[in-house]
C-alpha atoms as a PDB file:
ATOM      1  CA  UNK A   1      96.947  96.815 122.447  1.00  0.00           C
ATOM      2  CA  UNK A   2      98.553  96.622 119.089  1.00  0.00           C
ATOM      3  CA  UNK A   3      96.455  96.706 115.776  1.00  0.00           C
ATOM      4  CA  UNK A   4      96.158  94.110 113.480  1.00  0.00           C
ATOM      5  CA  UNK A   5      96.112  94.724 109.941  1.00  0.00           C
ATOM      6  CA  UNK A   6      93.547  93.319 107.543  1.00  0.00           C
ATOM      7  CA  UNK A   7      93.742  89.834 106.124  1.00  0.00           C
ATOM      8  CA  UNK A   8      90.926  90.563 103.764  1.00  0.00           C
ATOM      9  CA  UNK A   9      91.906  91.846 100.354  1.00  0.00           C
ATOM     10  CA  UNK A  10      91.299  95.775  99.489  1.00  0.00           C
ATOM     11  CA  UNK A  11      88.527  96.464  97.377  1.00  0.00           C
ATOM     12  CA  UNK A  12      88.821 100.350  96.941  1.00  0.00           C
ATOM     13  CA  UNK A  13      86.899 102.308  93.940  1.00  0.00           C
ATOM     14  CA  UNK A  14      87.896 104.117  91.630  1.00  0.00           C
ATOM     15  CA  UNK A  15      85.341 106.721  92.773  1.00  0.00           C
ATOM     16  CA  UNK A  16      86.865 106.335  96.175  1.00  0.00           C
ATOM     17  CA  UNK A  17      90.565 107.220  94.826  1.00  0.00           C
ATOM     18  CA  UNK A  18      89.437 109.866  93.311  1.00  0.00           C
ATOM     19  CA  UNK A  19      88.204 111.637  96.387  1.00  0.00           C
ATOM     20  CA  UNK A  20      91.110 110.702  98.409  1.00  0.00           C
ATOM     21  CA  UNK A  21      93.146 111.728  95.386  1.00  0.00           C
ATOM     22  CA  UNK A  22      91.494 115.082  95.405  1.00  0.00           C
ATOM     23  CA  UNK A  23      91.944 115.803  99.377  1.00  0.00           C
ATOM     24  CA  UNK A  24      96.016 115.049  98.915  1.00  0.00           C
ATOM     25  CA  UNK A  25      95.952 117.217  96.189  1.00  0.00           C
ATOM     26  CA  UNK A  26      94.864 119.768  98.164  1.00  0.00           C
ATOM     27  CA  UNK A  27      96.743 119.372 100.920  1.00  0.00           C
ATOM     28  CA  UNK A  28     100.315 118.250 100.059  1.00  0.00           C
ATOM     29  CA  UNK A  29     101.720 121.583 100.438  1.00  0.00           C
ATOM     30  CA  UNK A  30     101.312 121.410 104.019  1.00  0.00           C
ATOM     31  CA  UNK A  31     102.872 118.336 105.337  1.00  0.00           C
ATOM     32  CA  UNK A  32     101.144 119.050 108.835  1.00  0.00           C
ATOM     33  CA  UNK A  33      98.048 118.337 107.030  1.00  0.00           C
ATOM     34  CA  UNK A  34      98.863 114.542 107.587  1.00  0.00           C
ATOM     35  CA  UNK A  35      96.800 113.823 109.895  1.00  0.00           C
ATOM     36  CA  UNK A  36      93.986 115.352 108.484  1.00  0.00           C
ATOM     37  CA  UNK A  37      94.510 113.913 105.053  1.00  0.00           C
ATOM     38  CA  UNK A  38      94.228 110.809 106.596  1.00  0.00           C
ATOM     39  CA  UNK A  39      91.417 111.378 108.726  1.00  0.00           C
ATOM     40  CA  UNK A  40      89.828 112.266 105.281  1.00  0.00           C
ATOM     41  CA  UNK A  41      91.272 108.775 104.140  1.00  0.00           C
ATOM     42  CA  UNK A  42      89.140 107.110 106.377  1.00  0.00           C
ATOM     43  CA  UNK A  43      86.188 108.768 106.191  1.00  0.00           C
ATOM     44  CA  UNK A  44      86.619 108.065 102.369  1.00  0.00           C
ATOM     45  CA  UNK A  45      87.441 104.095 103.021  1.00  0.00           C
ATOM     46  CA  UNK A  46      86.125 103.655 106.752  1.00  0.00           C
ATOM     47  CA  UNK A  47      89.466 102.188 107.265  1.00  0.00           C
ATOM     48  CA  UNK A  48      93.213 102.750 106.297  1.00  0.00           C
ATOM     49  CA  UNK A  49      94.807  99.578 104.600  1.00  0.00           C
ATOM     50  CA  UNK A  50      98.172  99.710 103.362  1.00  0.00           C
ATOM     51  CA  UNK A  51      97.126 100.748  99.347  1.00  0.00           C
ATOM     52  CA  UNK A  52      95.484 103.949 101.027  1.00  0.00           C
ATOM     53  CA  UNK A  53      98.336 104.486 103.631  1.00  0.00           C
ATOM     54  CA  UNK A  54     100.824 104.157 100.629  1.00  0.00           C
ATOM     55  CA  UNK A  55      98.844 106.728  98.052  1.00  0.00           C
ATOM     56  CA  UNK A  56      99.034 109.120 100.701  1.00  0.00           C
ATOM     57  CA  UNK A  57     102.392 108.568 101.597  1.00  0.00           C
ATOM     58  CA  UNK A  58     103.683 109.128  98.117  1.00  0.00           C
ATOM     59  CA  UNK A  59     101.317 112.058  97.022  1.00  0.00           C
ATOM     60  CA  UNK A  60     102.083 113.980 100.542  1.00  0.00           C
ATOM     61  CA  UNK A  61     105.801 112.791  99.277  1.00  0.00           C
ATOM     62  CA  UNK A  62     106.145 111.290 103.176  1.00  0.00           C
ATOM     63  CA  UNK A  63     107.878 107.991 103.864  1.00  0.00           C
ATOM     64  CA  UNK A  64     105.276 105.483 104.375  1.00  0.00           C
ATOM     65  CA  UNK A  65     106.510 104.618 107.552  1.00  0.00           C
ATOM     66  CA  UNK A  66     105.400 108.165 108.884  1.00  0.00           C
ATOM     67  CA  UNK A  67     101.942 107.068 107.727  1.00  0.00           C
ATOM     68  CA  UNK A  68     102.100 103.879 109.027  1.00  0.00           C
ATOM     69  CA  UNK A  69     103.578 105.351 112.637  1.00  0.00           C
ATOM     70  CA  UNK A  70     100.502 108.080 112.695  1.00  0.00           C
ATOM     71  CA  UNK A  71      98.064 105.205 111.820  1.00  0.00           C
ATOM     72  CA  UNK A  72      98.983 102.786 114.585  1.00  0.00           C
ATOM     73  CA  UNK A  73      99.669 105.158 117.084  1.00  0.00           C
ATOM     74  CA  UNK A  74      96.541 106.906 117.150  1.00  0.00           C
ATOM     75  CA  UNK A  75      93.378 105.109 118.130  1.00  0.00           C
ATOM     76  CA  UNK A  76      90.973 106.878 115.694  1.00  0.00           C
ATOM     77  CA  UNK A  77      93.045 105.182 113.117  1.00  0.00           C
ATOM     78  CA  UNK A  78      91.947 101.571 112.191  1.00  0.00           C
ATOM     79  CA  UNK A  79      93.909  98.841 109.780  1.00  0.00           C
ATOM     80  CA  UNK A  80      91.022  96.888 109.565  1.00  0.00           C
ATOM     81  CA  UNK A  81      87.421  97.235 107.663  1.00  0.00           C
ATOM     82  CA  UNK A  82      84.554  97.641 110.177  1.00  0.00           C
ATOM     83  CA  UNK A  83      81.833  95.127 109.595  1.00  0.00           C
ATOM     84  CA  UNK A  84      78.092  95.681 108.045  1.00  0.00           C
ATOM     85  CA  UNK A  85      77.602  94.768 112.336  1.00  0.00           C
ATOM     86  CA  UNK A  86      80.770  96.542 114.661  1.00  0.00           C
ATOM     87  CA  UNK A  87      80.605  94.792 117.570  1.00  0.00           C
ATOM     88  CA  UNK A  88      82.276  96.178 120.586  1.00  0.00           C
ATOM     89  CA  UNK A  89      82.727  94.453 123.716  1.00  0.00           C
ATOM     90  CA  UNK A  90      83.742  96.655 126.960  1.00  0.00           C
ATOM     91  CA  UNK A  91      87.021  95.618 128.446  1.00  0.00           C
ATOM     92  CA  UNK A  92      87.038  98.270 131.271  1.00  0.00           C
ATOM     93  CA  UNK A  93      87.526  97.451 134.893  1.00  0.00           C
ATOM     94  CA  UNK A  94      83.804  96.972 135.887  1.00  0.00           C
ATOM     95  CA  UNK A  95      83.242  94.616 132.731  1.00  0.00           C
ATOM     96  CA  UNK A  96      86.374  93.034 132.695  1.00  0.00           C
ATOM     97  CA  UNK A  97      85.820  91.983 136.042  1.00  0.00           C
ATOM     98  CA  UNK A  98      81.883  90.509 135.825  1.00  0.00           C
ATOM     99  CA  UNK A  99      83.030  88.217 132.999  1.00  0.00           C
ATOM    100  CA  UNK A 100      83.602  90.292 128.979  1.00  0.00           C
ATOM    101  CA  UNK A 101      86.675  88.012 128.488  1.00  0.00           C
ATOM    102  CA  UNK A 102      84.635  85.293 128.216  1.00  0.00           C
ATOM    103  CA  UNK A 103      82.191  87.236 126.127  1.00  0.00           C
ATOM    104  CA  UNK A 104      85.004  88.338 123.711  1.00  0.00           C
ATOM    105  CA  UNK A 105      86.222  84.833 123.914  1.00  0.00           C
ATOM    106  CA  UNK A 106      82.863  83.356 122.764  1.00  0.00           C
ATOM    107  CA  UNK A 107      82.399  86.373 119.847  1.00  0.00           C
ATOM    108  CA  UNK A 108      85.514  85.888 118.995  1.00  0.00           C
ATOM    109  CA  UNK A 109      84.511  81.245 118.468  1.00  0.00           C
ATOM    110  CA  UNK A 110      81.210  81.988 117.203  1.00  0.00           C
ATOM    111  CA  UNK A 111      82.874  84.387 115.029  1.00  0.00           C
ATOM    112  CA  UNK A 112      86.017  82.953 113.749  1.00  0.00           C
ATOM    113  CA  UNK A 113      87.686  86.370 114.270  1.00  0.00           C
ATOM    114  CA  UNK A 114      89.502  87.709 116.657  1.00  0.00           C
ATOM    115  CA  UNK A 115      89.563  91.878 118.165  1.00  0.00           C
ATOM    116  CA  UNK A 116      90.145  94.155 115.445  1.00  0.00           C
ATOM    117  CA  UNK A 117      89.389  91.502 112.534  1.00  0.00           C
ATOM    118  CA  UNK A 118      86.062  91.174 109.957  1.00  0.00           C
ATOM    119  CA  UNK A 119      84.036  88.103 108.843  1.00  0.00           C
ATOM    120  CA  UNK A 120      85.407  88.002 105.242  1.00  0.00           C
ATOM    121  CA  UNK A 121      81.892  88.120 104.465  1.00  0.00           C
ATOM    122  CA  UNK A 122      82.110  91.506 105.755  1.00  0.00           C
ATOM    123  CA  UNK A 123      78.684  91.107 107.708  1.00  0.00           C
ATOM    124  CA  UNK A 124      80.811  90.920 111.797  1.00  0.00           C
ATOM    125  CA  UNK A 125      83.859  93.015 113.188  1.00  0.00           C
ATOM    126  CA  UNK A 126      84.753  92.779 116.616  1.00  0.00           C
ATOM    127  CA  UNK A 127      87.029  95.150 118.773  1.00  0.00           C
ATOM    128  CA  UNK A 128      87.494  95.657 122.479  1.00  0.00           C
ATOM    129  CA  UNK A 129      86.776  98.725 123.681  1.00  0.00           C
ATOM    130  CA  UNK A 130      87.672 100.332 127.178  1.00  0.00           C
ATOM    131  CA  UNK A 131      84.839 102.122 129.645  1.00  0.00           C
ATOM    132  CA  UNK A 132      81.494 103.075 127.826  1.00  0.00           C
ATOM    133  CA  UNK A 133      79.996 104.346 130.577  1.00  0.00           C
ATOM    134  CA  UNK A 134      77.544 102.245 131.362  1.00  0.00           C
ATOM    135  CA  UNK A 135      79.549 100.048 134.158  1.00  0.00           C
ATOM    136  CA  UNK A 136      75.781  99.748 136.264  1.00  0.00           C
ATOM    137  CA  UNK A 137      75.055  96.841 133.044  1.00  0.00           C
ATOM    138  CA  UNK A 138      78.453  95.234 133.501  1.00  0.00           C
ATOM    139  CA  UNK A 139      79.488  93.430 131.073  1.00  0.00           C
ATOM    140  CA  UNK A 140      78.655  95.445 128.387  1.00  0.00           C
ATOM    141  CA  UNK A 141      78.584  94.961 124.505  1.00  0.00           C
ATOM    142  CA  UNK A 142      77.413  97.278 121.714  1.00  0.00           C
ATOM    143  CA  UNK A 143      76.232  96.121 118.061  1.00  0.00           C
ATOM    144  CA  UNK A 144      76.358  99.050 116.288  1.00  0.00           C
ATOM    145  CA  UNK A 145      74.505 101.668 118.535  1.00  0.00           C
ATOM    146  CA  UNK A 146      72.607  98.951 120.706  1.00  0.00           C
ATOM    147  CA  UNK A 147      73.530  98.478 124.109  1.00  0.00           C
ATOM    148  CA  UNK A 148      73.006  95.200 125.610  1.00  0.00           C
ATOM    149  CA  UNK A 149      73.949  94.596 129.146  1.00  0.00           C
ATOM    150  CA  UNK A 150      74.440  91.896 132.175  1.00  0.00           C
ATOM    151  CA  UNK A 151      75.741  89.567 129.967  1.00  0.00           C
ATOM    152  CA  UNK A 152      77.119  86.194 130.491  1.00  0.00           C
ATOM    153  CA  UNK A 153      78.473  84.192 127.243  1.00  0.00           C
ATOM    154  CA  UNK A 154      75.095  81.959 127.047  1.00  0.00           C
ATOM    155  CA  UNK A 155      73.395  84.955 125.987  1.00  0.00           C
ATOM    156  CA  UNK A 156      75.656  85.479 122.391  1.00  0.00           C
ATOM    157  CA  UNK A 157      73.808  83.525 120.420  1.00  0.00           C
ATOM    158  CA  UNK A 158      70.764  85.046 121.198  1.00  0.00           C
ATOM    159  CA  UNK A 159      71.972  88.253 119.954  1.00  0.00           C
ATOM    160  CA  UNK A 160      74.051  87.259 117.079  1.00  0.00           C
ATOM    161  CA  UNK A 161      70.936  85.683 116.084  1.00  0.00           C
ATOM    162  CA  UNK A 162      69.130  88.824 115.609  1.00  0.00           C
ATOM    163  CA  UNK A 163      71.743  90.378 113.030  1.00  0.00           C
ATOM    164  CA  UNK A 164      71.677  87.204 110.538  1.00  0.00           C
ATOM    165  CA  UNK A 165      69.765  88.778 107.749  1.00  0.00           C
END
């Protein structure tokens, strides 16, 4: 599955630059410390767009396509901002096969996004995400940490419902 990078516009601090700013600093002696740096990056951000992938890549004096390669290789890594309301939909065997496409496919109308996008308001994201664990409630979603189970795509609205503040 390939990540999609964020159509919304970056809206970094100046408090949050600072704090990455300070972790390369500390670490750019060590160009193993890549990974870790941007680990930090994200914990800083919640996400890595290109502005942060590129002040890492030039203070750990890396070409950005190293940065780039790391973040889209690993799954930890995401290109995209999580929303106020991550919604994760369960694409493994059991789910897939009691009906989550058309679950995704319904987030993803009611939504206007698709996996691995935000509502530009920021409120929704939606990814797919493989086994959870809980394959007995097949299909399963999660909104944030609630788990709601033996789904069918009637029953979105009803929870979407409950998360519009």
């Amino acid at each position: 599955m390939q990540k999609k990078i964020s159509k919304l516009p970056f809206n970094g601090t100046p408090e949050q630059e600072k704090k990455l700013q300070a972790v390369i600093a500390a670490n750019k002696h060590d160009k193993s410390r890549l990974m870790a740096v941007m680990q930090e990056a994200q914990e800083i951000y919640g996400y890595l767009p290109m502005e942060v992938q590129s002040m890492i890549a030039e203070g750990m004096e890396v070409p950005l396509e190293k940065v780039f390669g790391v973040a889209t290789f690993y799954a930890q890594f995401s290109l995209s901002p999580k929303g106020k309301y991550n919604i994760s939909v369960c694409l493994g065997t059991a789910c897939y096969v009691k009906g989550a496409g058309e679950l995704m496919d319904a987030l993803s109308e009611k939504l206007g996004i698709g996996a691995d996008e935000c509502t530009p308001d920021g409120k929704f994201s939606l990814v797919a995400c493989r086994c959870i664990g809980a394959c007995g409630l097949a299909p399963v979603l999660t909104i944030n940490d609630e788990v709601y189970g033996r789904l069918t795509a009637d029953d979105i609205d009803g929870i979407l419902a409950k998360y519009m503040d």
